[in-house]
PDB file of N, CA and C in Angstrom:
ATOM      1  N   UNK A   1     -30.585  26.583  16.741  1.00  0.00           N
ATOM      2  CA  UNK A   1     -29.758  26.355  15.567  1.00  0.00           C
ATOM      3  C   UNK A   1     -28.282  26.412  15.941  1.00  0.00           C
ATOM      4  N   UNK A   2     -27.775  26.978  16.782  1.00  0.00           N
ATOM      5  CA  UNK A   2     -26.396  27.195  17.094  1.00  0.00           C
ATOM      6  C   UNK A   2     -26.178  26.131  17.998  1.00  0.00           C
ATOM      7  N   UNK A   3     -27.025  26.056  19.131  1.00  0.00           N
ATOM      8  CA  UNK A   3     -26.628  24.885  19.743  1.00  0.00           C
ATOM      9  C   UNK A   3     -26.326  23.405  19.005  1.00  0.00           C
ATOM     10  N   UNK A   4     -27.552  23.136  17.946  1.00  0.00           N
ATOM     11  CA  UNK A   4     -27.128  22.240  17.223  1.00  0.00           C
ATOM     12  C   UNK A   4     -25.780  22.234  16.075  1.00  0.00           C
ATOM     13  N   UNK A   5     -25.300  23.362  15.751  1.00  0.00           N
ATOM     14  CA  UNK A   5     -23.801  23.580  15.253  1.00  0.00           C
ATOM     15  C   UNK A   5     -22.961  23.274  16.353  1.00  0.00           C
ATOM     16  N   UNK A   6     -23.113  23.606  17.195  1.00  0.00           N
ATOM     17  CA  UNK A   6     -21.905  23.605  18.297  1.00  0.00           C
ATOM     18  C   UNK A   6     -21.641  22.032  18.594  1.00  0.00           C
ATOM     19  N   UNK A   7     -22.792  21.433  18.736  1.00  0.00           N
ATOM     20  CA  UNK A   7     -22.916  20.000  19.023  1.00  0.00           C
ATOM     21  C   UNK A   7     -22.696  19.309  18.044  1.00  0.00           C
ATOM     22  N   UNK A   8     -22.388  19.340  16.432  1.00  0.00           N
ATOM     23  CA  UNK A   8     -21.825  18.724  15.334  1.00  0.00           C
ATOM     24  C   UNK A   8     -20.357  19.416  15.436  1.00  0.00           C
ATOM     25  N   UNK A   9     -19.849  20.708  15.461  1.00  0.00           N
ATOM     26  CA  UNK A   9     -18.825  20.554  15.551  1.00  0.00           C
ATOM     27  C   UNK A   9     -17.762  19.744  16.712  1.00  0.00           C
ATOM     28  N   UNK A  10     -18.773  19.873  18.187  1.00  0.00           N
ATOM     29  CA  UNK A  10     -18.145  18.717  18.770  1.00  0.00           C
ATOM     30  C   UNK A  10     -17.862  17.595  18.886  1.00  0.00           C
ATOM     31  N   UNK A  11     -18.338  16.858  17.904  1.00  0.00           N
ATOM     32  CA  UNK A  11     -18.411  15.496  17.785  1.00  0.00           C
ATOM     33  C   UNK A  11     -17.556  15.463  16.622  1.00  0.00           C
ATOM     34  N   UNK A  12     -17.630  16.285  15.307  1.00  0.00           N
ATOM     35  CA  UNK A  12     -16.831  16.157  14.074  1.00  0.00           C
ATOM     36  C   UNK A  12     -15.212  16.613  14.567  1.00  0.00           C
ATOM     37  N   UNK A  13     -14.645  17.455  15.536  1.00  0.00           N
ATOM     38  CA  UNK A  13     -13.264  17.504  16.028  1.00  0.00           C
ATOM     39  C   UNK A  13     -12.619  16.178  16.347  1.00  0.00           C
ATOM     40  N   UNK A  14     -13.397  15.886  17.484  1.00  0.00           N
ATOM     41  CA  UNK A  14     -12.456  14.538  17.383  1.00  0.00           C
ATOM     42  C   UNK A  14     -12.196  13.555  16.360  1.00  0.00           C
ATOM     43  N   UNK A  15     -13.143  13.399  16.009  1.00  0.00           N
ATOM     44  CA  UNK A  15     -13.729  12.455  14.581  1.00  0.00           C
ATOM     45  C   UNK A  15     -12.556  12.379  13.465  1.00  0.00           C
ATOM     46  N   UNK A  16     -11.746  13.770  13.643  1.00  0.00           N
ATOM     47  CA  UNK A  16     -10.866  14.299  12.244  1.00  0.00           C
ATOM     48  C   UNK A  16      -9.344  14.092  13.386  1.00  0.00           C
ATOM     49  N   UNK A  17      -9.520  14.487  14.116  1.00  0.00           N
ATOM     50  CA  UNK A  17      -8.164  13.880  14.935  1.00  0.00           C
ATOM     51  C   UNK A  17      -7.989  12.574  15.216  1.00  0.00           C
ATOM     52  N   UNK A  18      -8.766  11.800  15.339  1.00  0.00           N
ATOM     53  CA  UNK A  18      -8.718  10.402  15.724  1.00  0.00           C
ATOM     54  C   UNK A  18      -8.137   9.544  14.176  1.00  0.00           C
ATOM     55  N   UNK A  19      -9.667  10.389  12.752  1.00  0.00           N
ATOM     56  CA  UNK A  19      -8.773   9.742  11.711  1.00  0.00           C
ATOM     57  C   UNK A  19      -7.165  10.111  11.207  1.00  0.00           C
ATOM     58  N   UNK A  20      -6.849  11.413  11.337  1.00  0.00           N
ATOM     59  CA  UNK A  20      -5.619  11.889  10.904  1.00  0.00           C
ATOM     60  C   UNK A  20      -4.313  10.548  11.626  1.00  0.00           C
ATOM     61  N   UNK A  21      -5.214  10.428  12.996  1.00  0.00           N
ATOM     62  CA  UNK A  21      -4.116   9.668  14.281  1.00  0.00           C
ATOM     63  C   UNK A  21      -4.035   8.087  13.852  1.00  0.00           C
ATOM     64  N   UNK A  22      -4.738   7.734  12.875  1.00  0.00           N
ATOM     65  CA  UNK A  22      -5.524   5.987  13.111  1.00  0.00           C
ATOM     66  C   UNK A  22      -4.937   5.842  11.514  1.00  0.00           C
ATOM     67  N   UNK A  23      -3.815   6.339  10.889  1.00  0.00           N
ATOM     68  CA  UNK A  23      -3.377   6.153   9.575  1.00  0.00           C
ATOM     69  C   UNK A  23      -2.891   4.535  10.338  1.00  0.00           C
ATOM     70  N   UNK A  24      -2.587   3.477   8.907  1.00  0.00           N
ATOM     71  CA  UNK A  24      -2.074   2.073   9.162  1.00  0.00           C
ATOM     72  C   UNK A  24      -0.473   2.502   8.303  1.00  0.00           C
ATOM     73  N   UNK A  25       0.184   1.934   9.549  1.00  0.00           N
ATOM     74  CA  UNK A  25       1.890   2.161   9.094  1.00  0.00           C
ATOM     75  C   UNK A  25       2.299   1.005   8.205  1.00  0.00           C
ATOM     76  N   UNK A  26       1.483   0.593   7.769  1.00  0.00           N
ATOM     77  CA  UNK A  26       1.673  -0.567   6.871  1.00  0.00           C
ATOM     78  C   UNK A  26       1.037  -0.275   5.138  1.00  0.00           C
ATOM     79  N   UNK A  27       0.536   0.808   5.723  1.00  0.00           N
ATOM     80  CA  UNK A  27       0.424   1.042   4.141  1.00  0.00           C
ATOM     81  C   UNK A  27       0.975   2.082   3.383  1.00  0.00           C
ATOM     82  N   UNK A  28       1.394   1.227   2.002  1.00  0.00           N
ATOM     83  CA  UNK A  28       3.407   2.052   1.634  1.00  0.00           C
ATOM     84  C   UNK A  28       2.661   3.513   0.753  1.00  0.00           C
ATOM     85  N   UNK A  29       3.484   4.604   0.795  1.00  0.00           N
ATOM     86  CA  UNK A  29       3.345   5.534   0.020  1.00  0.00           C
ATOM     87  C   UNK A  29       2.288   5.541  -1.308  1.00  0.00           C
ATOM     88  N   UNK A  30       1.989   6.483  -1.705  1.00  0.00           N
ATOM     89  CA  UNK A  30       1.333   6.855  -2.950  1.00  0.00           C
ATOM     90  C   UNK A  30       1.855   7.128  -3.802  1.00  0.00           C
ATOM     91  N   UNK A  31       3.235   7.861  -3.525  1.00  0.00           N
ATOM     92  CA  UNK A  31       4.123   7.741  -4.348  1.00  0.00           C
ATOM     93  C   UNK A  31       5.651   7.074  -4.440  1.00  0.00           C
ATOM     94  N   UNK A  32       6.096   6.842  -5.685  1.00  0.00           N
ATOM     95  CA  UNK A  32       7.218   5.759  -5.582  1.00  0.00           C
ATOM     96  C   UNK A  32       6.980   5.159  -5.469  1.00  0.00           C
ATOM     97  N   UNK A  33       7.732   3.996  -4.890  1.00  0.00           N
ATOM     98  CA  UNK A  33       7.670   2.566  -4.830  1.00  0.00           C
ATOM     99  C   UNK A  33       7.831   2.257  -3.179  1.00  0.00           C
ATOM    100  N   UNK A  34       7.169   1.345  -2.828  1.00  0.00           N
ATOM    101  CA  UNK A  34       7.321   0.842  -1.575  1.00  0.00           C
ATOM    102  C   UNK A  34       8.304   0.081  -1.306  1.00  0.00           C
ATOM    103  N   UNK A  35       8.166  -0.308  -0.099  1.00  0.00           N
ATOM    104  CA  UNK A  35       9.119  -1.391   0.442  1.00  0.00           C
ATOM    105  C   UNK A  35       8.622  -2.572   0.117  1.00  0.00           C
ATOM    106  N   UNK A  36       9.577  -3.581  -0.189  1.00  0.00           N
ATOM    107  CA  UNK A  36       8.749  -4.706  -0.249  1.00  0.00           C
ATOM    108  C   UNK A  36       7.785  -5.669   1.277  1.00  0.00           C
ATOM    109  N   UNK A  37       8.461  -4.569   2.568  1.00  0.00           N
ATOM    110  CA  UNK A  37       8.241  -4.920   3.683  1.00  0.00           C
ATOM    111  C   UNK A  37       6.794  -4.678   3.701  1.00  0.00           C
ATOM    112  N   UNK A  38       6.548  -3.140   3.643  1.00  0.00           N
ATOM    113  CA  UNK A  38       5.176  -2.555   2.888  1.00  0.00           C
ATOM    114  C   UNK A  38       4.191  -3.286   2.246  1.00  0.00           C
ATOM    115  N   UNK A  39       4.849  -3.684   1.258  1.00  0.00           N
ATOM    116  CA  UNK A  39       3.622  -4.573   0.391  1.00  0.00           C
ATOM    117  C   UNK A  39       3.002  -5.626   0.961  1.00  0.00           C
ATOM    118  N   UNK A  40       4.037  -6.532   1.728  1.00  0.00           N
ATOM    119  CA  UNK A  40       4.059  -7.531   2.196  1.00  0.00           C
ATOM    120  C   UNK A  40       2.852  -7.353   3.411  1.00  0.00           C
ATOM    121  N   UNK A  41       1.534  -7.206   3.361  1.00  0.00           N
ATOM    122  CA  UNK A  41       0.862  -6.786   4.286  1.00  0.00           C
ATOM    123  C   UNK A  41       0.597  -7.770   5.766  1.00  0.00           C
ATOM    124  N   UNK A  42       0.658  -8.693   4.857  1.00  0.00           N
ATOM    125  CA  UNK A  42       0.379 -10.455   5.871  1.00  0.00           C
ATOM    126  C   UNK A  42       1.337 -10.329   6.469  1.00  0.00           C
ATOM    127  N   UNK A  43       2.625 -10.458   6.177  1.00  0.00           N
ATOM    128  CA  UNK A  43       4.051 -10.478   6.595  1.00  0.00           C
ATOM    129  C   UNK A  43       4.212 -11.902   6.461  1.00  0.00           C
ATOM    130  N   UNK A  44       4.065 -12.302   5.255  1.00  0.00           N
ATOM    131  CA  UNK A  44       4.518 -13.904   4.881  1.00  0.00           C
ATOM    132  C   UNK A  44       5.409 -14.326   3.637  1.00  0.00           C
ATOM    133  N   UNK A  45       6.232 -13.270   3.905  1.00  0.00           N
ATOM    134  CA  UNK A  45       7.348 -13.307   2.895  1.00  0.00           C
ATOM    135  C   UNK A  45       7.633 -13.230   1.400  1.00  0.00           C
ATOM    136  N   UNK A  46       6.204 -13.163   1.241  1.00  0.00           N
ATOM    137  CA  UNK A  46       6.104 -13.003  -0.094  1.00  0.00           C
ATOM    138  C   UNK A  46       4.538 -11.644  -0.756  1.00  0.00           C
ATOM    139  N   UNK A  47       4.656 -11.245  -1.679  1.00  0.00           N
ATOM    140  CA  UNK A  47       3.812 -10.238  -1.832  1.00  0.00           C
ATOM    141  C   UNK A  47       2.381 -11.231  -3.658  1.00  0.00           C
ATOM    142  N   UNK A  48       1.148 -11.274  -2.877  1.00  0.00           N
ATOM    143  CA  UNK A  48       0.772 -11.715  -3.718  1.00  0.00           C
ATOM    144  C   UNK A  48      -0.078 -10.407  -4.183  1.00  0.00           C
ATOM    145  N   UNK A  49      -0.512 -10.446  -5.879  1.00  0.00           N
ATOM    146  CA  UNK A  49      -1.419  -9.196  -6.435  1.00  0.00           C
ATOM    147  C   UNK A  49      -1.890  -8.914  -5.776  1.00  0.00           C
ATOM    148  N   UNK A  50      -3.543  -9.127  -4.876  1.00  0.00           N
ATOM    149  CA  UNK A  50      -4.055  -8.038  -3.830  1.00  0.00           C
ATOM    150  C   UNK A  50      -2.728  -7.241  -3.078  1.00  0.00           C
ATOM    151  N   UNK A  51      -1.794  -7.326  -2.911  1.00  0.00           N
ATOM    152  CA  UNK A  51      -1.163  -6.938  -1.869  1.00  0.00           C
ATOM    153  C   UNK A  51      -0.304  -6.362  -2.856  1.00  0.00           C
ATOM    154  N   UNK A  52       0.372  -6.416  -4.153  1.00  0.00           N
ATOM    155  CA  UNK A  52       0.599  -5.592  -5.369  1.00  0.00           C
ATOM    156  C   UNK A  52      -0.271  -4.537  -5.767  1.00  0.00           C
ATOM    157  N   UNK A  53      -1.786  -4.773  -5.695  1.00  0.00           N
ATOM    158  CA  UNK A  53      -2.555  -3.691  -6.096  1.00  0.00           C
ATOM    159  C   UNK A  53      -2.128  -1.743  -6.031  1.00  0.00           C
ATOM    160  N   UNK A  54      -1.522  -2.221  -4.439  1.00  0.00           N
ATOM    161  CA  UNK A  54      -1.446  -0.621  -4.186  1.00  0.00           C
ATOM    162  C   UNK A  54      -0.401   0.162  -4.558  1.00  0.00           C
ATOM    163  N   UNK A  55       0.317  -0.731  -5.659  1.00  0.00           N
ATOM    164  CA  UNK A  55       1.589   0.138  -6.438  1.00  0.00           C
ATOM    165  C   UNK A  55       0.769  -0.384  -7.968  1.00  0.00           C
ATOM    166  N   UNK A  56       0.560   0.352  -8.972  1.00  0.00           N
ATOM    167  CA  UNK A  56      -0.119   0.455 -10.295  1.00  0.00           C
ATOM    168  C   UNK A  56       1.104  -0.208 -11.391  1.00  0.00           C
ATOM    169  N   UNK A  57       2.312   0.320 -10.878  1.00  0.00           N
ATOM    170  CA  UNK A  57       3.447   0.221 -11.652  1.00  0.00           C
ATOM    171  C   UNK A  57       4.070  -1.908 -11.150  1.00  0.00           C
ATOM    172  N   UNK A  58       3.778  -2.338 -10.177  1.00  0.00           N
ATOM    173  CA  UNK A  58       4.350  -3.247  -9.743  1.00  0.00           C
ATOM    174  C   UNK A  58       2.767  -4.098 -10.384  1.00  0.00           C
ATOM    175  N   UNK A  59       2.133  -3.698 -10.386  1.00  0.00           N
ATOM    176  CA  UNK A  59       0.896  -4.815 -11.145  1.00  0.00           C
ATOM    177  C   UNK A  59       0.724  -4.967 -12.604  1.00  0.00           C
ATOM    178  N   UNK A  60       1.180  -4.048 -13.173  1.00  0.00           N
ATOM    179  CA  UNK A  60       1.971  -4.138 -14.972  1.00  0.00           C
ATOM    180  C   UNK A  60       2.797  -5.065 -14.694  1.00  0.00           C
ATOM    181  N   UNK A  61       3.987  -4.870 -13.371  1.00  0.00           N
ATOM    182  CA  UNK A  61       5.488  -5.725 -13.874  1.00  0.00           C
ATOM    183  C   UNK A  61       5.490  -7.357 -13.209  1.00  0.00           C
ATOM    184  N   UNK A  62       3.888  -7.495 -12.898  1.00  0.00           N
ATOM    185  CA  UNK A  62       3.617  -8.229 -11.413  1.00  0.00           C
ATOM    186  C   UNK A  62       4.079  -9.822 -12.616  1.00  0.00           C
ATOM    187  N   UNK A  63       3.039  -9.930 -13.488  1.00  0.00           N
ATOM    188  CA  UNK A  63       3.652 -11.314 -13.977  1.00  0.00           C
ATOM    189  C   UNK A  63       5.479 -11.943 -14.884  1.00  0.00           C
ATOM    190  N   UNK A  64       5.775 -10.340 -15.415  1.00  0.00           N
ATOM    191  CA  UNK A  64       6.923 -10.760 -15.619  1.00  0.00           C
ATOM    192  C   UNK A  64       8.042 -11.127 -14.618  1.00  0.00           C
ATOM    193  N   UNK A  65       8.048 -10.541 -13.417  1.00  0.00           N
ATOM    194  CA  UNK A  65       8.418 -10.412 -12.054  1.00  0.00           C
ATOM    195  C   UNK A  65       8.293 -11.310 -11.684  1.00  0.00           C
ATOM    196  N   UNK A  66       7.203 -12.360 -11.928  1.00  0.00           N
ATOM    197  CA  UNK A  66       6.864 -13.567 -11.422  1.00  0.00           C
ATOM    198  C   UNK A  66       7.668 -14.636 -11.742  1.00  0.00           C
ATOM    199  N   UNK A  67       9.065 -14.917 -11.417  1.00  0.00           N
ATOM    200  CA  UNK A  67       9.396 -15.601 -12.359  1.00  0.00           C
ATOM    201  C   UNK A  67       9.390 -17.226 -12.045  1.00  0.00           C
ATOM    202  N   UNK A  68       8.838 -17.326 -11.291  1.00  0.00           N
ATOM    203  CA  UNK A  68       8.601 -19.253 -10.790  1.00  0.00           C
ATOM    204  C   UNK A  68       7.255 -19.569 -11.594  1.00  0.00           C
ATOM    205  N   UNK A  69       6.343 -18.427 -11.785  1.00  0.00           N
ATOM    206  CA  UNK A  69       4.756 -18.536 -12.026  1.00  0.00           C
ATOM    207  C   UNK A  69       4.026 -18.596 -10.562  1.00  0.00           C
ATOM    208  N   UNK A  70       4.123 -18.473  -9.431  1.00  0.00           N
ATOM    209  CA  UNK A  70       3.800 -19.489  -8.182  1.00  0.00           C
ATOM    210  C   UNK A  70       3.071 -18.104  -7.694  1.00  0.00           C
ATOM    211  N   UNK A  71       2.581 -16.981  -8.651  1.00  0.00           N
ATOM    212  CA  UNK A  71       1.416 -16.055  -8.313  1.00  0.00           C
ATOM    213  C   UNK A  71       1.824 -15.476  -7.340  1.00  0.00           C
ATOM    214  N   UNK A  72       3.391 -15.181  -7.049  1.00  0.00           N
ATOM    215  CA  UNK A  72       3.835 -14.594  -5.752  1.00  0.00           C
ATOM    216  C   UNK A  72       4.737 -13.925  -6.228  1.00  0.00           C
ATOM    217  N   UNK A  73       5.503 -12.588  -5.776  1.00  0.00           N
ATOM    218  CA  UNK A  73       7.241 -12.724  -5.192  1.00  0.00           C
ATOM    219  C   UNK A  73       7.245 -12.699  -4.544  1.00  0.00           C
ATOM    220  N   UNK A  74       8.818 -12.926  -4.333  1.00  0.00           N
ATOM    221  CA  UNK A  74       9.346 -13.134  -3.433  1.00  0.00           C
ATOM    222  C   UNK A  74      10.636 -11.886  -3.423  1.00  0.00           C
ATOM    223  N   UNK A  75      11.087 -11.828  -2.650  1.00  0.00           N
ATOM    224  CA  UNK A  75      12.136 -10.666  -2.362  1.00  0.00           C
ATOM    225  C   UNK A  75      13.025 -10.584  -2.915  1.00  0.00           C
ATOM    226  N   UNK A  76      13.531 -11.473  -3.560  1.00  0.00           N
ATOM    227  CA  UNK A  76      14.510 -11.355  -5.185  1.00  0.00           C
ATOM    228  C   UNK A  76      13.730 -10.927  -6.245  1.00  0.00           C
ATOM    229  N   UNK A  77      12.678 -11.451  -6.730  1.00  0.00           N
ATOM    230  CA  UNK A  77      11.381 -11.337  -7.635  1.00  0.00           C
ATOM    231  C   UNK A  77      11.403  -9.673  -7.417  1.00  0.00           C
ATOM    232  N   UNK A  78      10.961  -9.243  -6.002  1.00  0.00           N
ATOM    233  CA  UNK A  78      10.421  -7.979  -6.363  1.00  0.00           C
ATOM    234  C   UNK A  78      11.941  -7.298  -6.710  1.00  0.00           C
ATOM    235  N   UNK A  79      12.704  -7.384  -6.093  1.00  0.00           N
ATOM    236  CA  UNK A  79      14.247  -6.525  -6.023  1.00  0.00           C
ATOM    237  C   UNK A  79      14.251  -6.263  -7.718  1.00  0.00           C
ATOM    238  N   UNK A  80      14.491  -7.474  -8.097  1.00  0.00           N
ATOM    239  CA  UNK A  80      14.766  -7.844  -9.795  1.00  0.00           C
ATOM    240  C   UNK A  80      13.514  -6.700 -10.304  1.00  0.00           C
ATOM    241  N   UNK A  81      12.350  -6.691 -10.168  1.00  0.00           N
ATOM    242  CA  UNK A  81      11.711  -5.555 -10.622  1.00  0.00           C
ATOM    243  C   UNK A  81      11.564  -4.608 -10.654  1.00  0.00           C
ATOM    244  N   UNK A  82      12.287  -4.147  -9.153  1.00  0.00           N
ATOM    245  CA  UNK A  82      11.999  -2.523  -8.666  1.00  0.00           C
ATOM    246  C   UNK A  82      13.318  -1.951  -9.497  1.00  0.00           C
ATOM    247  N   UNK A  83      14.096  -3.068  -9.574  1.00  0.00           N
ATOM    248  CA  UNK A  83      15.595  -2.510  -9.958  1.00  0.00           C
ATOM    249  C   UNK A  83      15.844  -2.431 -11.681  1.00  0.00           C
ATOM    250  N   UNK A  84      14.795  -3.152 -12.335  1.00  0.00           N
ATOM    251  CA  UNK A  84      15.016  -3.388 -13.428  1.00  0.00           C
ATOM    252  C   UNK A  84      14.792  -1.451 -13.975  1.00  0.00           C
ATOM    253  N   UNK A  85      15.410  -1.751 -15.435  1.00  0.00           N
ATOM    254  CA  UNK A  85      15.269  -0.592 -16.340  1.00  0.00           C
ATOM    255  C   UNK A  85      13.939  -0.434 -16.905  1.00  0.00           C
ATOM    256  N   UNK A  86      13.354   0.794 -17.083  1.00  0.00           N
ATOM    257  CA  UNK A  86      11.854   0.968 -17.684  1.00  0.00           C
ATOM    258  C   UNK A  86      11.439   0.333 -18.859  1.00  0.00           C
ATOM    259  N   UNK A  87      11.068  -0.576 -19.074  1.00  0.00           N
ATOM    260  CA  UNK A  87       9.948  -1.148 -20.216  1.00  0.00           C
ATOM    261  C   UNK A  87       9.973   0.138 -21.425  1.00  0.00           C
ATOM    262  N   UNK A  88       9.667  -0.095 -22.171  1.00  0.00           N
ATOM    263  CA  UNK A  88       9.726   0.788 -23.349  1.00  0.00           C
ATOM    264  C   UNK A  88       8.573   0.079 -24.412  1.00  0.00           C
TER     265      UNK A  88
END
């Protein structure tokens, strides 16, 4: 019985260091607001909803924000939103 503890905890150590180590630097905070660099996961200059999803607050403001309609922003688009005053 101990040997088999000893042998799950050896395998579960690394397991928890490797995930702590293997975070993606591309994915923006939990809290606040990201970068729009952040969002931008593709890196194609523009941030479409899947890639809005992971801010709650930017997917409320995602279609007014939108302001071409073209299901994207773009880096004025988001600026204009992050910067705007709170909705009421």
């Amino acid at each position: 019985m101990k040997t088999r503890l000893l042998a799950t905890v050896a395998v579960l150590v690394p397991l928890a260091g490797w995930a702590a180590d293997n975070t993606d630097p591309g994915t923006p905070p939990t809290s606040g607001t990201a970068s729009f660099e952040a969002l931008d996961a593709n890196k194609d200059g523009r941030i479409s909803m899947p890639e809005a999803s992971v801010d709650p607050k930017l997917v409320e403001e995602f279609s007014t924000a939108d302001k071409d309609g073209d299901g994207y922003l773009d880096s004025s688009e988001y600026a204009n939103a992050v910067n705007a005053p709170p909705q009421q």
